[in-house]
N, C-alpha and C. Protein backbone atom coordinates (compact mmCIF):
# COMPACT_ATOMS: atom_id res chain seq x y z
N UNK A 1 15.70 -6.98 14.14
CA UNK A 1 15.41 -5.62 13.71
C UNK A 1 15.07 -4.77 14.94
N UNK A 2 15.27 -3.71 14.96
CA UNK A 2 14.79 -2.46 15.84
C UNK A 2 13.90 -2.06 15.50
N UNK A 3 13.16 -0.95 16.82
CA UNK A 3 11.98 -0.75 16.53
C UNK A 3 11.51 0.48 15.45
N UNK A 4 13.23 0.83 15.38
CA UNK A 4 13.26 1.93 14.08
C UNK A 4 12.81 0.89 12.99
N UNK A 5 13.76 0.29 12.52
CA UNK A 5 13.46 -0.33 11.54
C UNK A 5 12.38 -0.75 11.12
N UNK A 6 11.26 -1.03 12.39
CA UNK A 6 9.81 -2.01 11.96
C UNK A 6 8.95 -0.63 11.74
N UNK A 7 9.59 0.65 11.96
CA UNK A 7 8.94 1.74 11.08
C UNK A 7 9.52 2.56 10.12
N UNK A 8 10.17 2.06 9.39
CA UNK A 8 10.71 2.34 8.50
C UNK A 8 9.93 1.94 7.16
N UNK A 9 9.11 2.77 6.22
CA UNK A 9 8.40 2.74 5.39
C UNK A 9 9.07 1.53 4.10
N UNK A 10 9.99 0.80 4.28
CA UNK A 10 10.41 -0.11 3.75
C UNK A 10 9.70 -1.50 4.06
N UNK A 11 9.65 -1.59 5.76
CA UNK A 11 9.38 -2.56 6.33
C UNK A 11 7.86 -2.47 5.73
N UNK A 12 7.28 -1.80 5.83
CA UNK A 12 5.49 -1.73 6.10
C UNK A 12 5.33 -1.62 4.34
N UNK A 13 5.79 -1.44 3.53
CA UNK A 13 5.52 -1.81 2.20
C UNK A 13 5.87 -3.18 2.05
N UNK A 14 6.32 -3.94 2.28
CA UNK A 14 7.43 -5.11 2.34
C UNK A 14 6.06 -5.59 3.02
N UNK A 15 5.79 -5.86 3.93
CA UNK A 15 4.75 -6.57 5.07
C UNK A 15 3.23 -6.24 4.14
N UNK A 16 2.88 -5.05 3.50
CA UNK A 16 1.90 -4.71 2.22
C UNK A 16 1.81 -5.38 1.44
N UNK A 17 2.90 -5.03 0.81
CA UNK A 17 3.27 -6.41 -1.02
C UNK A 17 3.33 -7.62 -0.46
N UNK A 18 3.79 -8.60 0.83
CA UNK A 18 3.24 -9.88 0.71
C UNK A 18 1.71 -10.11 0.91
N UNK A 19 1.07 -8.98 1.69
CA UNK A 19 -0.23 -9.20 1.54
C UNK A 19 -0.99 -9.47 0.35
N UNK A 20 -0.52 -8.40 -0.36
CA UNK A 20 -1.06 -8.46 -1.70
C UNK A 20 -0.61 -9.80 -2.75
N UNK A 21 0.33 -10.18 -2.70
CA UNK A 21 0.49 -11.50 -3.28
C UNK A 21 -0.29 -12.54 -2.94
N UNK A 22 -0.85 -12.75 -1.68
CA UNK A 22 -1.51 -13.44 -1.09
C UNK A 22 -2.91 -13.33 -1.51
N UNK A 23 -3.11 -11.75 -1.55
CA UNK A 23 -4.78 -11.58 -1.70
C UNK A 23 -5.21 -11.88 -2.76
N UNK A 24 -4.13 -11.71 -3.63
CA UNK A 24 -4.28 -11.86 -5.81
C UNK A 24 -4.23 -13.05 -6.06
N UNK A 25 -3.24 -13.95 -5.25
CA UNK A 25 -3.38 -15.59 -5.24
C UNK A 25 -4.74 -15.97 -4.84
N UNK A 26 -4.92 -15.56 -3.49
CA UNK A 26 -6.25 -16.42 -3.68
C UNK A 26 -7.70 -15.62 -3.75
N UNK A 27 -7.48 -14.30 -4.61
CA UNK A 27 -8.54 -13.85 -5.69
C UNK A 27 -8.41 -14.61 -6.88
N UNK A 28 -7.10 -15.23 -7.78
CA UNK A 28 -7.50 -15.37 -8.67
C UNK A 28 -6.96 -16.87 -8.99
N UNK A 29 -6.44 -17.73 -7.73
CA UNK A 29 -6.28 -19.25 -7.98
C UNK A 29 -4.99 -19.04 -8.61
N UNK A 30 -4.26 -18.18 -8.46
CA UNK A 30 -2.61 -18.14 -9.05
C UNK A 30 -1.70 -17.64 -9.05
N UNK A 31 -0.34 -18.02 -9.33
CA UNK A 31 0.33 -16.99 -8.99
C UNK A 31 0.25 -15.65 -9.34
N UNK A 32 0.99 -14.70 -8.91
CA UNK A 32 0.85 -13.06 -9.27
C UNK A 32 2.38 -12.51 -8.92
N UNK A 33 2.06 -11.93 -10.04
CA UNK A 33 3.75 -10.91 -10.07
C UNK A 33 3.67 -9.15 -9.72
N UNK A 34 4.15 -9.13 -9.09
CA UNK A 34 4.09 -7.37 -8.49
C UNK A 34 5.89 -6.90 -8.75
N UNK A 35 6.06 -5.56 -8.53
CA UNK A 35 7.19 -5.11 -8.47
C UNK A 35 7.39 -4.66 -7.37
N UNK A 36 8.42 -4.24 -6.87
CA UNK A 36 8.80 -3.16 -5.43
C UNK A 36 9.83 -2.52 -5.71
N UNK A 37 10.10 -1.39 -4.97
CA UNK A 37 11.24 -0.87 -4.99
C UNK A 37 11.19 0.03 -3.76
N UNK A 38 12.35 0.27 -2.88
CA UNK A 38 12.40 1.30 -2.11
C UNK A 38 13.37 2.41 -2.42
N UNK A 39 13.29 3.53 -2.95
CA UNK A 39 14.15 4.79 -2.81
C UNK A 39 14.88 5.25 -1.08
N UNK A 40 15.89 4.81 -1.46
CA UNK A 40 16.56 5.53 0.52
C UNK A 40 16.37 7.14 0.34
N UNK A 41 16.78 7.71 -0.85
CA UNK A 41 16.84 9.43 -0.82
C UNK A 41 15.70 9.82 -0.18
N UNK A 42 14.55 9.43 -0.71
CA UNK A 42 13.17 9.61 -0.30
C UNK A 42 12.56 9.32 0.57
N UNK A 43 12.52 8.19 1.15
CA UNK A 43 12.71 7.21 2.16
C UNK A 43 11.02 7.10 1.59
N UNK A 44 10.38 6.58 0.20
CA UNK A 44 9.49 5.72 -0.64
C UNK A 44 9.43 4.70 -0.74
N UNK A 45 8.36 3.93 -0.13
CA UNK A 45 8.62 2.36 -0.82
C UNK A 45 7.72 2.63 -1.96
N UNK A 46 7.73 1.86 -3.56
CA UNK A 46 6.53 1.84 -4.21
C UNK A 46 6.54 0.05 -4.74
N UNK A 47 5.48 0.11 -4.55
CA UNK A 47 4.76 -1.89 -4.88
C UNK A 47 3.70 -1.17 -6.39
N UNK A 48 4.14 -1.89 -6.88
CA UNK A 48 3.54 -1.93 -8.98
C UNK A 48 2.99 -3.17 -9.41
N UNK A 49 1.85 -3.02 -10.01
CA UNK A 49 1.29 -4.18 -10.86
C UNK A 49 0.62 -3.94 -11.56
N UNK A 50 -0.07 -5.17 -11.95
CA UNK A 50 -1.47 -4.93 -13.33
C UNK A 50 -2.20 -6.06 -12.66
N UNK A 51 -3.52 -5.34 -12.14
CA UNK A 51 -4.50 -6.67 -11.70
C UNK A 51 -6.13 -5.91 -12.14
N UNK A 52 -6.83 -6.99 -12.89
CA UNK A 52 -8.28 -6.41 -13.24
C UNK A 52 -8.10 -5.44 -14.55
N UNK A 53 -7.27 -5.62 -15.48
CA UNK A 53 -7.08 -4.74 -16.30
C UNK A 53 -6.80 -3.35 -15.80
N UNK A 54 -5.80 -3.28 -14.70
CA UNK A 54 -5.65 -1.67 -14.25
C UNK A 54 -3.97 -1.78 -14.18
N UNK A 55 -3.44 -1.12 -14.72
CA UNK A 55 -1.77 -0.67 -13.86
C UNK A 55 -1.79 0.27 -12.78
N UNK A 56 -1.44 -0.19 -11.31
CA UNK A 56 -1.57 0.00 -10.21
C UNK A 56 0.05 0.51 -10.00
N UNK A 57 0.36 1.87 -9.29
CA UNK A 57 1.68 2.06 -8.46
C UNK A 57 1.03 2.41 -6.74
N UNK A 58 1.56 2.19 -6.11
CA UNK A 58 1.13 2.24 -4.87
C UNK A 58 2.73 2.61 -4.27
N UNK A 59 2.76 3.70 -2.92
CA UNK A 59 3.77 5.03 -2.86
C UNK A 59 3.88 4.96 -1.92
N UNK A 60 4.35 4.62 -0.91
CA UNK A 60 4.01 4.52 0.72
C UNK A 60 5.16 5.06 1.17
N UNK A 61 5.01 6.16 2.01
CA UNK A 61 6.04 7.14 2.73
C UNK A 61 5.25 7.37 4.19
N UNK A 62 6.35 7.96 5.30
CA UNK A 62 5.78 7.79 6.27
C UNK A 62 5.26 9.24 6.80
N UNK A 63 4.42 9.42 7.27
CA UNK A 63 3.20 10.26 8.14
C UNK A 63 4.46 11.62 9.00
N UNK A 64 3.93 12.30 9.40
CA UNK A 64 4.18 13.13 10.29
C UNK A 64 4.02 12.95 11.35
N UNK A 65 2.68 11.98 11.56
CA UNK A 65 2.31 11.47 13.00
C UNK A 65 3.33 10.29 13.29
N UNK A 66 3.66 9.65 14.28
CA UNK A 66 4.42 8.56 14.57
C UNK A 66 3.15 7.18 14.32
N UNK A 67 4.01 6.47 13.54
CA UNK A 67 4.13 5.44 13.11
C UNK A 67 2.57 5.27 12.25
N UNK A 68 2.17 6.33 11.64
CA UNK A 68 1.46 6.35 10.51
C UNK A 68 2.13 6.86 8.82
N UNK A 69 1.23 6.50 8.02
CA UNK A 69 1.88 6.45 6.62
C UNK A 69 0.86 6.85 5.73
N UNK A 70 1.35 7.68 4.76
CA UNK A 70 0.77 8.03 3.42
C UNK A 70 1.26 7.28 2.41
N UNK A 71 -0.34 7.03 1.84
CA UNK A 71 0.07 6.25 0.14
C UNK A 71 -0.51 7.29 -0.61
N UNK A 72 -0.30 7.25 -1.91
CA UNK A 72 -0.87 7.72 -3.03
C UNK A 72 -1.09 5.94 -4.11
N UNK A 73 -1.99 5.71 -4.04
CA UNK A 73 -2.57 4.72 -4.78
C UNK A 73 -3.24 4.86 -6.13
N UNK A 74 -1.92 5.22 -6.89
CA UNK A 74 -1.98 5.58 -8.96
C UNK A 74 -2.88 4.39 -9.36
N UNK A 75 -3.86 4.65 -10.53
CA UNK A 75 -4.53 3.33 -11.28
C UNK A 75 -4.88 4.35 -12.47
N UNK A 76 -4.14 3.18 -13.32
CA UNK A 76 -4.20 3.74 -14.88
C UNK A 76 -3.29 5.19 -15.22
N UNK A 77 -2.36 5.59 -14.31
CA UNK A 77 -1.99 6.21 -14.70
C UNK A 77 -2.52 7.93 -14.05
N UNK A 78 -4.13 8.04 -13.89
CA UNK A 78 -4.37 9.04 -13.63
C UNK A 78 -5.67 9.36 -12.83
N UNK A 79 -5.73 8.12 -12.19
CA UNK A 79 -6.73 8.21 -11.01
C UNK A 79 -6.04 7.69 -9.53
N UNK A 80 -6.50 8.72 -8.70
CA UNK A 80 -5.85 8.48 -8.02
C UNK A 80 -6.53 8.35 -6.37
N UNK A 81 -6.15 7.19 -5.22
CA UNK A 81 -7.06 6.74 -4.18
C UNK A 81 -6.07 7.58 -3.30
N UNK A 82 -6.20 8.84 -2.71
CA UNK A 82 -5.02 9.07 -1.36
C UNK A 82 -5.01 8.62 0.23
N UNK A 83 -4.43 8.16 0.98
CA UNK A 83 -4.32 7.75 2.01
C UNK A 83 -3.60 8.53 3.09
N UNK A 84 -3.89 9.29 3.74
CA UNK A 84 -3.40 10.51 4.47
C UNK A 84 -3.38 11.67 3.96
N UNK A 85 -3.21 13.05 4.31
CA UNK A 85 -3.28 14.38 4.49
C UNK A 85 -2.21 14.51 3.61
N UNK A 86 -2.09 14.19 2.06
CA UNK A 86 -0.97 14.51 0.91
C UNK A 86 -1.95 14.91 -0.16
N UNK A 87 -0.95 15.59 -0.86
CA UNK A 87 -1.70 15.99 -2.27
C UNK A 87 -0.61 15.36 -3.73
N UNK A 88 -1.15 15.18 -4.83
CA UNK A 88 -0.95 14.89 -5.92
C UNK A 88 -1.22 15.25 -7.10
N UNK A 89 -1.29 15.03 -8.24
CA UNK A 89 -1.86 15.27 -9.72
C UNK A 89 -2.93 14.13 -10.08
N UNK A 90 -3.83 14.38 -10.78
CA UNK A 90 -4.47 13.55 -11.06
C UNK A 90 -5.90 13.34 -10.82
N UNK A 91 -6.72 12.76 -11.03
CA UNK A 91 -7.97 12.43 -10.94
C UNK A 91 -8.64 12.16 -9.22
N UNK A 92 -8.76 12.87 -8.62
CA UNK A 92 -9.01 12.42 -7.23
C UNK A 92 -10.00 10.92 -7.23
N UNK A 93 -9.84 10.20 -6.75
CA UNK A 93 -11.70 9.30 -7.03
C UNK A 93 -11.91 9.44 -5.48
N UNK A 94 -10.75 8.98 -4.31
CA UNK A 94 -11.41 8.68 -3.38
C UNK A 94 -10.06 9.32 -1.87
N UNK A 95 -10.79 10.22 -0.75
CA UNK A 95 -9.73 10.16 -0.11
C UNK A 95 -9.82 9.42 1.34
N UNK A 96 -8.43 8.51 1.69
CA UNK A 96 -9.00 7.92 3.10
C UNK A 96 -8.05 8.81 4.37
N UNK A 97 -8.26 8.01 5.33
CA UNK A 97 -7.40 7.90 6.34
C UNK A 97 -6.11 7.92 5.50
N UNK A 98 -4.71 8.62 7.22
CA UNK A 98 -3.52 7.56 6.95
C UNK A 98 -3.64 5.97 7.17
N UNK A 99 -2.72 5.86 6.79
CA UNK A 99 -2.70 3.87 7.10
C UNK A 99 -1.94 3.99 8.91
N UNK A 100 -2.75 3.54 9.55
CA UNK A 100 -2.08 3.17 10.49
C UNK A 100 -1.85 1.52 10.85
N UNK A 101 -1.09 0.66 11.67
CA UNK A 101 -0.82 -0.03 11.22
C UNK A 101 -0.84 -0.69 12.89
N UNK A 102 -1.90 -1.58 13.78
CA UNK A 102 -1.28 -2.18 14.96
C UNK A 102 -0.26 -2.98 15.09
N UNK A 103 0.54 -2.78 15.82
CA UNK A 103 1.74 -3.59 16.00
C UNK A 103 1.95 -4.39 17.41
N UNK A 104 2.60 -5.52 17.62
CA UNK A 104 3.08 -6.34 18.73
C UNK A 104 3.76 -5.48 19.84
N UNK A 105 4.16 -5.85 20.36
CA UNK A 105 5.24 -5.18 21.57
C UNK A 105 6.36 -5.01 21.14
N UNK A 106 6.40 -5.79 20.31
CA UNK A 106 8.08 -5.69 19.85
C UNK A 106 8.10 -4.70 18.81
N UNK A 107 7.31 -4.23 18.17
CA UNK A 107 6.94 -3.24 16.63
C UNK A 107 6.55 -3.86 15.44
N UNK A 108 6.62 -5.20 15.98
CA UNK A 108 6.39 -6.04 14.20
C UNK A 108 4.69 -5.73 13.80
N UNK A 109 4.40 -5.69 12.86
CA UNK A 109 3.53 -5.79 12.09
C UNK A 109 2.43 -7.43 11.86
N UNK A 110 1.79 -7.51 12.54
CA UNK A 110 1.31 -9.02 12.23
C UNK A 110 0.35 -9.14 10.67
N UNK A 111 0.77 -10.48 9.77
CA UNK A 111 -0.05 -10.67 8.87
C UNK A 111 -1.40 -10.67 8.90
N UNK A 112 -2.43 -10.43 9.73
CA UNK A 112 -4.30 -10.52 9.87
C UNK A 112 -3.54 -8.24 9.68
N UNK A 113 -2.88 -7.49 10.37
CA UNK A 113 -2.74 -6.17 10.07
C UNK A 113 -2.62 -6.04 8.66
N UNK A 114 -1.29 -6.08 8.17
CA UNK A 114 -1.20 -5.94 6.55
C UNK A 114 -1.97 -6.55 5.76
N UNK A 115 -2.92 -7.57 5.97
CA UNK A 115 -3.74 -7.93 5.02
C UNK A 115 -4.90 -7.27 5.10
N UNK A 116 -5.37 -6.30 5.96
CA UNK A 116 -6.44 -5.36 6.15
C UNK A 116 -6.17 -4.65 5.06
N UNK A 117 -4.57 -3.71 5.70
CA UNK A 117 -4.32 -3.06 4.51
C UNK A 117 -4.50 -2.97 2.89
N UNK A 118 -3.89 -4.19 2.68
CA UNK A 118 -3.51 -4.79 1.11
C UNK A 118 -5.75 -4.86 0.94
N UNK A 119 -6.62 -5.35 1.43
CA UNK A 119 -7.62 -5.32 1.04
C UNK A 119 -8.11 -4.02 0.87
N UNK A 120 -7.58 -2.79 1.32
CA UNK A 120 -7.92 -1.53 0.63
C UNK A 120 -7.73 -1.54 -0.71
N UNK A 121 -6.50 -1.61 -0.97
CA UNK A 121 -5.81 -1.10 -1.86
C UNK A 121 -6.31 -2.12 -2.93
N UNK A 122 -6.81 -3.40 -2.50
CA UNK A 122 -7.84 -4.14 -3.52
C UNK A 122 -9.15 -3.99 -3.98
N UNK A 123 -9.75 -3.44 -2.87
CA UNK A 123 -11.12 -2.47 -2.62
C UNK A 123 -10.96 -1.29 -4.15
N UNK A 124 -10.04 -0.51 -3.55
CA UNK A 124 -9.80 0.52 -4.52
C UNK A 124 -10.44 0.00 -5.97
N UNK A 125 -9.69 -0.96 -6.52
CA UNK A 125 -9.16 -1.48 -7.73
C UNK A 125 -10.94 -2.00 -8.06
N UNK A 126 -11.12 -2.60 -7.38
CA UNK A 126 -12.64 -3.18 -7.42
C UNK A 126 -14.33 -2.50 -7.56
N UNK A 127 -13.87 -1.19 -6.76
CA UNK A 127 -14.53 0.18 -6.83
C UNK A 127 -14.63 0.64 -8.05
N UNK A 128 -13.30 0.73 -8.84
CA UNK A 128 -13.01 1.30 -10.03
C UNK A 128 -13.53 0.32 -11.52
N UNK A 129 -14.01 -0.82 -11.11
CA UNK A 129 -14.54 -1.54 -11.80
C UNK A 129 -16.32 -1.61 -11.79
N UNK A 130 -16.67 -1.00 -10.49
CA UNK A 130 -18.15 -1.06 -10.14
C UNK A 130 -18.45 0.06 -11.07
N UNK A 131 -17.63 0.77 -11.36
CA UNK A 131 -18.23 2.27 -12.20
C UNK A 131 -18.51 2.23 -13.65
């Protein structure tokens, strides 16, 4: 791959959703099923599930800044966690940073990075249960 490619909001959702398979496995001792999809028109990745009694879409497009990214992190439909300088519909609960993401020399993404990530976006979900 090129170093386009290892920023290409495909790659870094892709390197996200295995985090998250990982983190739900061993949150909950089992397997876990998520969805993905990337839109090229848009250049969107979105990763979908149901974990904790919540339906989760998670939206990851890339930043204005180089090699940062905005999510919009949907739960239930109408609450919503944002991750960079974007706006949406919906219930604000919480707003962060973009996702930025350290990378190797080469541009790859190392798994201890995306699993930082993916523990936000589990954080989120967990937050929304403390309430």
């Amino acid at each position: 791959m090129s170093e386009k490619e290892y920023t290409n909001p495909d790659y870094v959702a892709g390197k996200i959703r295995d985090s998250l398979l990982k983190k739900f496995k061993d949150y909950t001792g089992c397997d876990f099923g998520l969805g993905y999809h990337y839109n090229h028109d848009t250049k969107e990745a979105m990763i979908y599930f149901c974990f904790s009694k919540h339906k989760s879409e998670i939206i990851i497009s890339k930043n204005s800044v180089d090699k940062e990214y905005n999510a919009i992190h949907r739960v239930d439909e109408d609450k919503i966690f944002l991750y960079g300088n974007i706006e949406t519909n919906g219930s604000l609960i919480k707003r962060h940073n973009p996702i930025k993401l350290k990378r190797s020399k080469t541009g790859r993404i190392g798994d201890e990075e995306s699993s930082k990530i993916a523990k936000f976006f589990l954080d989120d979900l967990l937050e929304l249960d403390r309430k």
